[in-house]
N, C-alpha and C. Protein backbone atom coordinates (compact mmCIF):
# COMPACT_ATOMS: atom_id res chain seq x y z
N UNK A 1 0.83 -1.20 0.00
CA UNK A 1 0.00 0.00 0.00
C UNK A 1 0.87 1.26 0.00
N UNK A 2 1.82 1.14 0.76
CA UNK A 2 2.61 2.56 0.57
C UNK A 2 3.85 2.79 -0.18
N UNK A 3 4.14 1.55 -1.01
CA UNK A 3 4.79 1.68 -2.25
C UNK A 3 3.36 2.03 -3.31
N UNK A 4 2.97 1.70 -3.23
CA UNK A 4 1.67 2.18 -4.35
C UNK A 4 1.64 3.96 -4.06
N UNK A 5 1.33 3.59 -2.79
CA UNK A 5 0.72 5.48 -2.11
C UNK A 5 1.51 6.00 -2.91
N UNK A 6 3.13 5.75 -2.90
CA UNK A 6 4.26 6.50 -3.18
C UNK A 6 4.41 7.35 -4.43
N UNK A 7 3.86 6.54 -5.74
CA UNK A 7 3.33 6.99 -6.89
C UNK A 7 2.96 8.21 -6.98
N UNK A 8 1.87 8.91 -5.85
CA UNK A 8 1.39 10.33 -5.59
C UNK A 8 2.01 10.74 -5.04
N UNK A 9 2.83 10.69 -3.39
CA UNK A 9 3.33 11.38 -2.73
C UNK A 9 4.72 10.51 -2.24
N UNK A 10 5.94 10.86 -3.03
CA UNK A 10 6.81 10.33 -3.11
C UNK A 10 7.86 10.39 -1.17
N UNK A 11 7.15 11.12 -0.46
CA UNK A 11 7.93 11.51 0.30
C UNK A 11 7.03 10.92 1.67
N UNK A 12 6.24 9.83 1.37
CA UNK A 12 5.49 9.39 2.28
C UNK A 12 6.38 8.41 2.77
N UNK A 13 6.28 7.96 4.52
CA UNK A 13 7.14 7.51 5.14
C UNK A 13 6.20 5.94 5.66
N UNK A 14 6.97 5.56 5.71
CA UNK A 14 5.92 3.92 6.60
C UNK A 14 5.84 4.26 7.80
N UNK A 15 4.81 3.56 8.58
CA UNK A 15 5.34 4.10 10.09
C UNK A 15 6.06 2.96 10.54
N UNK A 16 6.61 3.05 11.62
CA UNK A 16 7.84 1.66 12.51
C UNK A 16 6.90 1.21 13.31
N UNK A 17 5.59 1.88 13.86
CA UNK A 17 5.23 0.81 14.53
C UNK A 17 3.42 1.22 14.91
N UNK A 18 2.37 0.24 14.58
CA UNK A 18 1.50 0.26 14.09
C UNK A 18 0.74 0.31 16.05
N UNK A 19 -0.52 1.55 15.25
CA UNK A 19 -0.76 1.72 17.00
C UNK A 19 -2.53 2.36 16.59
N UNK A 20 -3.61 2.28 17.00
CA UNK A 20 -4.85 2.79 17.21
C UNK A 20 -4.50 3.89 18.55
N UNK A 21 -5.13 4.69 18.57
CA UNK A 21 -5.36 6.17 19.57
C UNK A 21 -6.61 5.50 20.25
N UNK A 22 -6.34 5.90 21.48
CA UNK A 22 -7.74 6.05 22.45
C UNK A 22 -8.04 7.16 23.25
N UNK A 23 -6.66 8.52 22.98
CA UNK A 23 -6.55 9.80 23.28
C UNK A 23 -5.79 10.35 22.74
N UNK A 24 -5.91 11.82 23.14
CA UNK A 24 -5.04 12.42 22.12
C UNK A 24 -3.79 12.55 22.85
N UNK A 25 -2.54 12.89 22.48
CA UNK A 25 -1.51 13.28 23.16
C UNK A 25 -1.29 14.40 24.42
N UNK A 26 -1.09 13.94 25.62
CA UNK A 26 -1.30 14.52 26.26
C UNK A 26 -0.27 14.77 27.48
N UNK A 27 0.52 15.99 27.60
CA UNK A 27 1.47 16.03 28.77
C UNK A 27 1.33 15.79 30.04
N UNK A 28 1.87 15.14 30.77
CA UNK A 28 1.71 14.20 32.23
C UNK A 28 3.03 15.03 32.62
N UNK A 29 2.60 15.43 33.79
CA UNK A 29 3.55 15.88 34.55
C UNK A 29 4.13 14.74 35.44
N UNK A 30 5.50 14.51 35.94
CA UNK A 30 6.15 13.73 36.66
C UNK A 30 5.64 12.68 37.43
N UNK A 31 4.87 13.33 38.26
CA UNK A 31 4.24 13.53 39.96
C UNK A 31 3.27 12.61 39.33
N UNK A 32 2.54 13.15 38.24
CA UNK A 32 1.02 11.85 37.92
C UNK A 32 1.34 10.96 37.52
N UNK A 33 2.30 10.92 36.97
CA UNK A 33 2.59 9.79 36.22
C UNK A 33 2.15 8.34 36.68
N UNK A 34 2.57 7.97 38.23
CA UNK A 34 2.03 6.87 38.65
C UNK A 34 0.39 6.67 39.45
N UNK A 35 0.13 8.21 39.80
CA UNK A 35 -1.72 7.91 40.10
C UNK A 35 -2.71 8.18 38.95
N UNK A 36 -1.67 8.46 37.70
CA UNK A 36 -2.67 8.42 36.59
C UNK A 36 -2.88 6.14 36.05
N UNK A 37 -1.57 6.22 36.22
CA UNK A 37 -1.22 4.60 35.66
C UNK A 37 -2.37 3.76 36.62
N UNK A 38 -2.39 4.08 37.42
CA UNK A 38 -2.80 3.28 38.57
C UNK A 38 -4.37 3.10 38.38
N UNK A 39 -5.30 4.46 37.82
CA UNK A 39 -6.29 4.90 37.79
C UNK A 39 -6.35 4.32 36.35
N UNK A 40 -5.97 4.69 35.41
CA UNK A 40 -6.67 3.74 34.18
C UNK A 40 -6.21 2.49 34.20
N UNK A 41 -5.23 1.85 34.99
CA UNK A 41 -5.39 0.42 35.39
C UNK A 41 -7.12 -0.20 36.16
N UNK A 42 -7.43 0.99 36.93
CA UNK A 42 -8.66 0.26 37.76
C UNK A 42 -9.77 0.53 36.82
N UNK A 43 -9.58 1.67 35.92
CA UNK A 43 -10.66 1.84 35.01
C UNK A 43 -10.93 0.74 34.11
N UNK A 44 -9.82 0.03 33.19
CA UNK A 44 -9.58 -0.60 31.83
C UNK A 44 -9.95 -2.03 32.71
N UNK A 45 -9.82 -2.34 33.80
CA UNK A 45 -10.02 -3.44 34.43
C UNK A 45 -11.03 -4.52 34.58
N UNK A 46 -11.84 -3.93 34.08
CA UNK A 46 -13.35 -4.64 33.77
C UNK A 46 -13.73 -4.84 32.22
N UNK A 47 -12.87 -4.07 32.04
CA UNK A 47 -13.09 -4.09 30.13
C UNK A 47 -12.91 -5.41 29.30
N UNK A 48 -13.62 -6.26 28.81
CA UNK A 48 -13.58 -7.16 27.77
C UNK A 48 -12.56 -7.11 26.50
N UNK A 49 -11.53 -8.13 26.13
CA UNK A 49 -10.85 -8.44 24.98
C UNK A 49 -12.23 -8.70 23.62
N UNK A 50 -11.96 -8.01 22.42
CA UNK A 50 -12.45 -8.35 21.13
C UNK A 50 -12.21 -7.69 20.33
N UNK A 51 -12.82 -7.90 19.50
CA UNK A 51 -11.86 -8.20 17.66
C UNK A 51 -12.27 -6.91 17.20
N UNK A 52 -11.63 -6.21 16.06
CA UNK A 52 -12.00 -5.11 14.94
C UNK A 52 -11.41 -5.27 13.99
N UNK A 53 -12.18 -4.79 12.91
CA UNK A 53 -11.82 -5.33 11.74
C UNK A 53 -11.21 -3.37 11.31
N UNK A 54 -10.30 -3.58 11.04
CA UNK A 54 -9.29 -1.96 10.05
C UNK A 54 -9.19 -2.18 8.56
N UNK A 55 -10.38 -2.28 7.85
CA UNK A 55 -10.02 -2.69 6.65
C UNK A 55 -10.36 -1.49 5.21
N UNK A 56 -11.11 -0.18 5.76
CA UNK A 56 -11.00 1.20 5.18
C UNK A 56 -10.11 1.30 5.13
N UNK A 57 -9.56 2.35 3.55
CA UNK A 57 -8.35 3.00 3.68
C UNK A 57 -8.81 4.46 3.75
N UNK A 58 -8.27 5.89 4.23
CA UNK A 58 -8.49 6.95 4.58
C UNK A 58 -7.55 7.73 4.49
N UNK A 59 -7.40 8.64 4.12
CA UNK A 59 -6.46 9.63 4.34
C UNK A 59 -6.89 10.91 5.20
N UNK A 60 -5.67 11.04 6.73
CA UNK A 60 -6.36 12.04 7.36
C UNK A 60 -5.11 12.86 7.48
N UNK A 61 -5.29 13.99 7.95
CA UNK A 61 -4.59 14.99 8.49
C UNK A 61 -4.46 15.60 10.24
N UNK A 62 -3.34 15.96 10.15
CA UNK A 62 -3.85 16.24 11.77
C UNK A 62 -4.49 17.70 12.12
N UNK A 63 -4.49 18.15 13.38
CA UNK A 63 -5.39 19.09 13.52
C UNK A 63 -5.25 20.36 12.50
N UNK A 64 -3.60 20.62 12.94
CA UNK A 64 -3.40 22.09 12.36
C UNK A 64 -2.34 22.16 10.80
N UNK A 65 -2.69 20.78 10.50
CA UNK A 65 -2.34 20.07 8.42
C UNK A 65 -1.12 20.14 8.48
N UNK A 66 -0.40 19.92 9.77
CA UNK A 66 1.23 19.88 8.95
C UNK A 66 1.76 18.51 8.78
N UNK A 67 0.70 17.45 9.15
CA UNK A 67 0.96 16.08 8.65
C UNK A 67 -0.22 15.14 8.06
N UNK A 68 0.57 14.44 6.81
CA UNK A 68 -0.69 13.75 6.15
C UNK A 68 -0.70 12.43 6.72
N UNK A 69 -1.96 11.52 6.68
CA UNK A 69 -1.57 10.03 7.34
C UNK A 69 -2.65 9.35 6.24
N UNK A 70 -1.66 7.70 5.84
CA UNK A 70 -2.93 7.25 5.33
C UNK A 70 -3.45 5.89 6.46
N UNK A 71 -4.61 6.16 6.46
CA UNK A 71 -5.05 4.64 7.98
C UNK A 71 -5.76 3.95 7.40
N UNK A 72 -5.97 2.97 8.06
CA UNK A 72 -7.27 2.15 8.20
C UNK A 72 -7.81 1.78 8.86
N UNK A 73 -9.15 2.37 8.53
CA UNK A 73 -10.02 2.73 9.56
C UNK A 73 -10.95 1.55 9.54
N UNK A 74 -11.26 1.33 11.35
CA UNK A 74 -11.81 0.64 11.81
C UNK A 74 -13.32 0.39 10.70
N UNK A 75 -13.78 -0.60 10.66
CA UNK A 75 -15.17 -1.02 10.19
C UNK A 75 -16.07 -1.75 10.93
N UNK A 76 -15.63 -2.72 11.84
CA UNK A 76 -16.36 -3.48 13.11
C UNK A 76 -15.55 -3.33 14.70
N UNK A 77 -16.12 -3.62 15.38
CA UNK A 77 -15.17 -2.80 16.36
C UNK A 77 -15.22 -1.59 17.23
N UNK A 78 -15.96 -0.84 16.64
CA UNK A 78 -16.70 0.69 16.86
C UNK A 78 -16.75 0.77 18.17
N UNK A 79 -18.26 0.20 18.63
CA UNK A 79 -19.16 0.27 19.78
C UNK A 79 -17.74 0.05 20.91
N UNK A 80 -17.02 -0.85 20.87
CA UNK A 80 -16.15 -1.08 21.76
C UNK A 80 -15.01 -0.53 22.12
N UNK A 81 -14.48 0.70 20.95
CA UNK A 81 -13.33 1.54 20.85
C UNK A 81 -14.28 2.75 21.71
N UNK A 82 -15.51 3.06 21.29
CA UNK A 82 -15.95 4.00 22.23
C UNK A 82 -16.16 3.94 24.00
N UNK A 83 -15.81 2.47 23.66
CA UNK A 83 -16.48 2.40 25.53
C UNK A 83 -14.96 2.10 26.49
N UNK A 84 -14.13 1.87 25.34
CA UNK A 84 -12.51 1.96 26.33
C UNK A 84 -12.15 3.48 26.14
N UNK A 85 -12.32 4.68 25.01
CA UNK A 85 -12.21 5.88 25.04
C UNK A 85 -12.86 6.42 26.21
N UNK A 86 -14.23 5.87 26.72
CA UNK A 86 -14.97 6.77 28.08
C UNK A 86 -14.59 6.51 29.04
N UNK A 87 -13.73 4.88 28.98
CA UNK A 87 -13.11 5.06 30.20
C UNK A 87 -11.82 6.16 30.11
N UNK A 88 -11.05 5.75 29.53
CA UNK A 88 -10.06 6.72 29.23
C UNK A 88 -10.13 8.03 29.50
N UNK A 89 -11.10 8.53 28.70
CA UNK A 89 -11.52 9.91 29.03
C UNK A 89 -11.93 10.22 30.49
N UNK A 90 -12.66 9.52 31.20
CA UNK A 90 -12.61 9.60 32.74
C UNK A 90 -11.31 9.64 33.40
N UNK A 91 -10.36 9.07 33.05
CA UNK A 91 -8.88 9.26 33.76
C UNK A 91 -8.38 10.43 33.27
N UNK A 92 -8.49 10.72 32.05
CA UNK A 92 -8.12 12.31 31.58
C UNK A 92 -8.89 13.68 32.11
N UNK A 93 -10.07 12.96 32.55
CA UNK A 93 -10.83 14.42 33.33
C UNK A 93 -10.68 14.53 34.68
N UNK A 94 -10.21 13.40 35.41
CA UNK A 94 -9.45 13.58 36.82
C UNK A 94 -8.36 14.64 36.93
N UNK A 95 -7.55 14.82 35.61
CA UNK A 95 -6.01 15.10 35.86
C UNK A 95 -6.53 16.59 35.00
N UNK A 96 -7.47 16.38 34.36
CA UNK A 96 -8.01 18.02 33.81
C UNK A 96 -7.25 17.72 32.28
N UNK A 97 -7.17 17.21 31.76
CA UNK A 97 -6.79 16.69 30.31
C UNK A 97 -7.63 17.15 29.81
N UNK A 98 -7.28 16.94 28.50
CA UNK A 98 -8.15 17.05 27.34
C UNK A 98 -8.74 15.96 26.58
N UNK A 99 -9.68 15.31 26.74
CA UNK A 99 -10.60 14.22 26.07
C UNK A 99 -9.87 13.80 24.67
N UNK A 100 -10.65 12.68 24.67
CA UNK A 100 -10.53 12.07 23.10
C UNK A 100 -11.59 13.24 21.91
N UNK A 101 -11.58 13.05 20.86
CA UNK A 101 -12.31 13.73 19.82
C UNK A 101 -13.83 13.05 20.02
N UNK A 102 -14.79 14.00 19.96
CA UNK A 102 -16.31 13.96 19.98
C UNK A 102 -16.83 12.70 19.03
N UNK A 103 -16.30 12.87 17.92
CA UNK A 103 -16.95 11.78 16.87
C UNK A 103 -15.41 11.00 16.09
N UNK A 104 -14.98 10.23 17.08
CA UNK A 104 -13.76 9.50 16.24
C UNK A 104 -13.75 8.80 15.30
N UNK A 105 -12.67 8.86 14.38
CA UNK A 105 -12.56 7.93 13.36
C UNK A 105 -11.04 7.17 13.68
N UNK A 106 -12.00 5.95 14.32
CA UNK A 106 -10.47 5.21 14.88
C UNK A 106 -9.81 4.15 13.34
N UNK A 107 -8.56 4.74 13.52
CA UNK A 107 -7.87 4.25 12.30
C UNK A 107 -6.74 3.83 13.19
N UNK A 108 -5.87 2.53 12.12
CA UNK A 108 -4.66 2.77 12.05
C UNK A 108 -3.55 3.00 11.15
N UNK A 109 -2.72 4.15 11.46
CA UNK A 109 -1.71 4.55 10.51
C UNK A 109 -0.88 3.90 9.64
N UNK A 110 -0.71 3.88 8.60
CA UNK A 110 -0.05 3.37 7.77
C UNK A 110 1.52 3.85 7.41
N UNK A 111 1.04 5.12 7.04
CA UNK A 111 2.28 5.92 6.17
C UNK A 111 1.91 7.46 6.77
N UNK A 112 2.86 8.47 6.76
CA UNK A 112 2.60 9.55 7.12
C UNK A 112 4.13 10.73 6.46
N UNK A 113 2.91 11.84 5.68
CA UNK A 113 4.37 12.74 5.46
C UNK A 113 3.90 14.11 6.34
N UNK A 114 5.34 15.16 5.82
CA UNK A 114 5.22 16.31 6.04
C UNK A 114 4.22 17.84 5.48
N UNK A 115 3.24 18.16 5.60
CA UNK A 115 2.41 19.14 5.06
C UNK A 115 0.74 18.48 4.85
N UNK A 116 0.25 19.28 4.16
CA UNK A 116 -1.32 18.83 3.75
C UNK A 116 -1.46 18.28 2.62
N UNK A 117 -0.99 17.02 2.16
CA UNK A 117 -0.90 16.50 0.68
C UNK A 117 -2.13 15.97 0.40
N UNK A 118 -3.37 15.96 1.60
CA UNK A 118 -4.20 15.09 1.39
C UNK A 118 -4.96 14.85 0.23
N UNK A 119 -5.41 16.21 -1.26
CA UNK A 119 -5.61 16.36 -2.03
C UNK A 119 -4.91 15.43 -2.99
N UNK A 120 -3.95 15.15 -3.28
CA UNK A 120 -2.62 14.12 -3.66
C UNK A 120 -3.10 12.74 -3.80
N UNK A 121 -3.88 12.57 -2.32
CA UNK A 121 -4.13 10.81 -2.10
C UNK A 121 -5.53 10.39 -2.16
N UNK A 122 -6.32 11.16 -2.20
CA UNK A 122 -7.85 11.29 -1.96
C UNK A 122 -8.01 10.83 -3.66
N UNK A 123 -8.77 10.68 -3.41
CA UNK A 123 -9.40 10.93 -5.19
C UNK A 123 -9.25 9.20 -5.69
N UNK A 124 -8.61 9.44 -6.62
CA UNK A 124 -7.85 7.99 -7.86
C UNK A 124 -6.92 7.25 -6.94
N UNK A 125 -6.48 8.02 -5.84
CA UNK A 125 -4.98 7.08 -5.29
C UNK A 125 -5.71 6.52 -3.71
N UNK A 126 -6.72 6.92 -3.66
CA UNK A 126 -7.54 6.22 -2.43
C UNK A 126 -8.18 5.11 -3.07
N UNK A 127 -9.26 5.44 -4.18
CA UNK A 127 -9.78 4.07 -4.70
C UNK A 127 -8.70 2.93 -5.03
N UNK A 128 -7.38 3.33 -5.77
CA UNK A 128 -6.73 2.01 -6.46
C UNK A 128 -5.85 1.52 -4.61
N UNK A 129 -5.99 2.26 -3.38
CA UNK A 129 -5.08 1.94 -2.24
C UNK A 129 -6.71 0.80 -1.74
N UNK A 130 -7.80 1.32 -1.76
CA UNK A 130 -8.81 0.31 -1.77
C UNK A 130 -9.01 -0.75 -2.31
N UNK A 131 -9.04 -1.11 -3.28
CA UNK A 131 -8.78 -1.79 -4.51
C UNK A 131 -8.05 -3.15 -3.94
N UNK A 132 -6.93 -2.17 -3.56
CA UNK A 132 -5.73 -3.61 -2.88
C UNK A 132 -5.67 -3.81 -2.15
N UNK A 133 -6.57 -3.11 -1.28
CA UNK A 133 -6.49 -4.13 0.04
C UNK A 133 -8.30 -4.83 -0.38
N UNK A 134 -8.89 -4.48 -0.86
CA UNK A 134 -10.15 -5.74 -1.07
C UNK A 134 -9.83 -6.62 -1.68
N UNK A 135 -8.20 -6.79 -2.47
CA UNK A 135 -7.87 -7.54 -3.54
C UNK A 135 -7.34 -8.93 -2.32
N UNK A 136 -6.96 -8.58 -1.35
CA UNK A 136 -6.39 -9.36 -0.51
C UNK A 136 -7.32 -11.11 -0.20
N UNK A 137 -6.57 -11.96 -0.28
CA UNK A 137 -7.90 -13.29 -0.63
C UNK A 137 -8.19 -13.14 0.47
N UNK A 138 -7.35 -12.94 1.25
CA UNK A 138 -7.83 -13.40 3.17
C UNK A 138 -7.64 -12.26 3.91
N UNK A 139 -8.80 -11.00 3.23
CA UNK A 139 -8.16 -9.86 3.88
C UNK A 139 -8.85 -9.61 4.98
N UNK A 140 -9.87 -9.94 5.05
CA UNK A 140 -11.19 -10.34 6.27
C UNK A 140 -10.23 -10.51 7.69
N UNK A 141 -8.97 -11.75 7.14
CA UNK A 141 -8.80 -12.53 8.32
C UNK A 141 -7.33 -11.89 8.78
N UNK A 142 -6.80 -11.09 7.87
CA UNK A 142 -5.52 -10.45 7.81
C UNK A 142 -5.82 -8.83 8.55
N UNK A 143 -7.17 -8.18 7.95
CA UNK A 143 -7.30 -7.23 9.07
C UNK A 143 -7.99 -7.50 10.39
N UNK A 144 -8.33 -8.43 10.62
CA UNK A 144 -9.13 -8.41 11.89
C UNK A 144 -8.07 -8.63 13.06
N UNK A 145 -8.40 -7.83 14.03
CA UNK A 145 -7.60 -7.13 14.79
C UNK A 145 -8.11 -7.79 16.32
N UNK A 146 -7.03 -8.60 17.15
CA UNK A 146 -8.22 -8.98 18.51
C UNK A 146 -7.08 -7.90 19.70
N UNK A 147 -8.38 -7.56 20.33
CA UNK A 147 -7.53 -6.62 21.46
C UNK A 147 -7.19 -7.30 22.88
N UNK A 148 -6.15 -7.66 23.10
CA UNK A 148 -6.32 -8.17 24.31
C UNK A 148 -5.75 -7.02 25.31
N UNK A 149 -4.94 -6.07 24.84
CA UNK A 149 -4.57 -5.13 25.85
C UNK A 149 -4.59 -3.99 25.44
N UNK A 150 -4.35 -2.80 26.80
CA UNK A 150 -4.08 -1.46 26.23
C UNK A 150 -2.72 -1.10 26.63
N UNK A 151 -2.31 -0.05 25.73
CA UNK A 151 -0.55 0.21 26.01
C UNK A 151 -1.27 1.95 26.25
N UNK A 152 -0.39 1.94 27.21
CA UNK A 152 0.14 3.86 27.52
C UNK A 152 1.22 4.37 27.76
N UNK A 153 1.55 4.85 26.61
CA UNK A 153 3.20 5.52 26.53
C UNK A 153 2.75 6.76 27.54
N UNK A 154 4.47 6.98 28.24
CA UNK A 154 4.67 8.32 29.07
C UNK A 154 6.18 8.11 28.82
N UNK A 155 6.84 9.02 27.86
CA UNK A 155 8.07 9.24 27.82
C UNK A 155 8.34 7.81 26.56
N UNK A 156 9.65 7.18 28.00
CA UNK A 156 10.22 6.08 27.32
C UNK A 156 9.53 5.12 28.53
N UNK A 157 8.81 4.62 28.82
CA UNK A 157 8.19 3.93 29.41
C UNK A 157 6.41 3.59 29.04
N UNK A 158 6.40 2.23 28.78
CA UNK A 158 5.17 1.72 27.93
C UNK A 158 4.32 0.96 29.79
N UNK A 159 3.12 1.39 29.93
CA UNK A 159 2.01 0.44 30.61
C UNK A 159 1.28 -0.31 29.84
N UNK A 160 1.40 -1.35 30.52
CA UNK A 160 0.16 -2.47 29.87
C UNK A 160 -0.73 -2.49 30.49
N UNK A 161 -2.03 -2.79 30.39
CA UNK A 161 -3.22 -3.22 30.88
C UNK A 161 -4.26 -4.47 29.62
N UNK A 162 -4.12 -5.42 30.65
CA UNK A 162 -4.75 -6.77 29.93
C UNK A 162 -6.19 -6.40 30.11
N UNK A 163 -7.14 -7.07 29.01
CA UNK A 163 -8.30 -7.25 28.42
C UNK A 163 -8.68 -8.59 29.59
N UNK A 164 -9.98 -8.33 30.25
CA UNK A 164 -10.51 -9.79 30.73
C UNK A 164 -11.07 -10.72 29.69
């Protein structure tokens, strides 16, 4: 897909390592660091492991267009990305954060460049990036996605929290 993408936007990058959002980026001061961990540990704790299927392709931008991304966006899966975001978002309104986005479009990233190229990939180079991934024989079984955990980066340090 992103040797294809490349065709339009030659300066598109792969990403190193493939990740869904359940918030937006958000600075943690020192001090929280461990009664925030602790708190979406007791939140995520009741939460159920299951499957989503990422098999849209999309091209998004971020807030203020100085980066293009192409994802794939969730198609089954939905109902359940929203109900680990509210928990989430409850640990972010303890600490006075800033929430997840009102109406998400949970994707995952593929490729990502520098500026607003999105015009570039939209159009002819979204249908034929569609195309190939419906072309896939077993693409059903190649995107479906099972969640058993959540990761939360702070710095250089990753938390896990397991799926019951």
């Amino acid at each position: 897909l992103v040797s294809h993408a490349r065709t339009y936007v030659p300066s598109l990058a792969a990403m190193e390592e493939f990740h869904l959002s359940l918030s937006q980026c958000v600075v943690l001061r020192y001090h929280w660091i461990e009664p925030f961990v602790r708190s979406l540990r007791e939140r995520l704790a009741a939460c159920h492991r299951f499957f989503c299927v990422a098999d849209q392709v999309k091209v998004y931008t971020n807030q203020n267009k100085t980066r293009t991304f192409i994802g794939l966006e969730v198609s089954a899966g939905h109902f359940q990305l929203l109900e680990l975001v509210s928990e989430v978002d409850s640990v972010l309104e303890e600490f006075d954060l800033p929430t997840f986005y009102k109406d998400p479009s949970f994707h995952i990233s593929l490729a990502w460049c520098v500026g607003d190229l999105s015009g570039r990939l939209e159009g002819q180079c979204l249908r034929e990036l569609q195309d190939i991934v419906d072309g896939f024989e077993e693409s059903a079984f190649l995107l479906r996605i099972q969640w058993e955990q959540i990761r939360c980066k702070s710095g250089n340090k990753y938390f896990s929290f397991p799926l019951r």
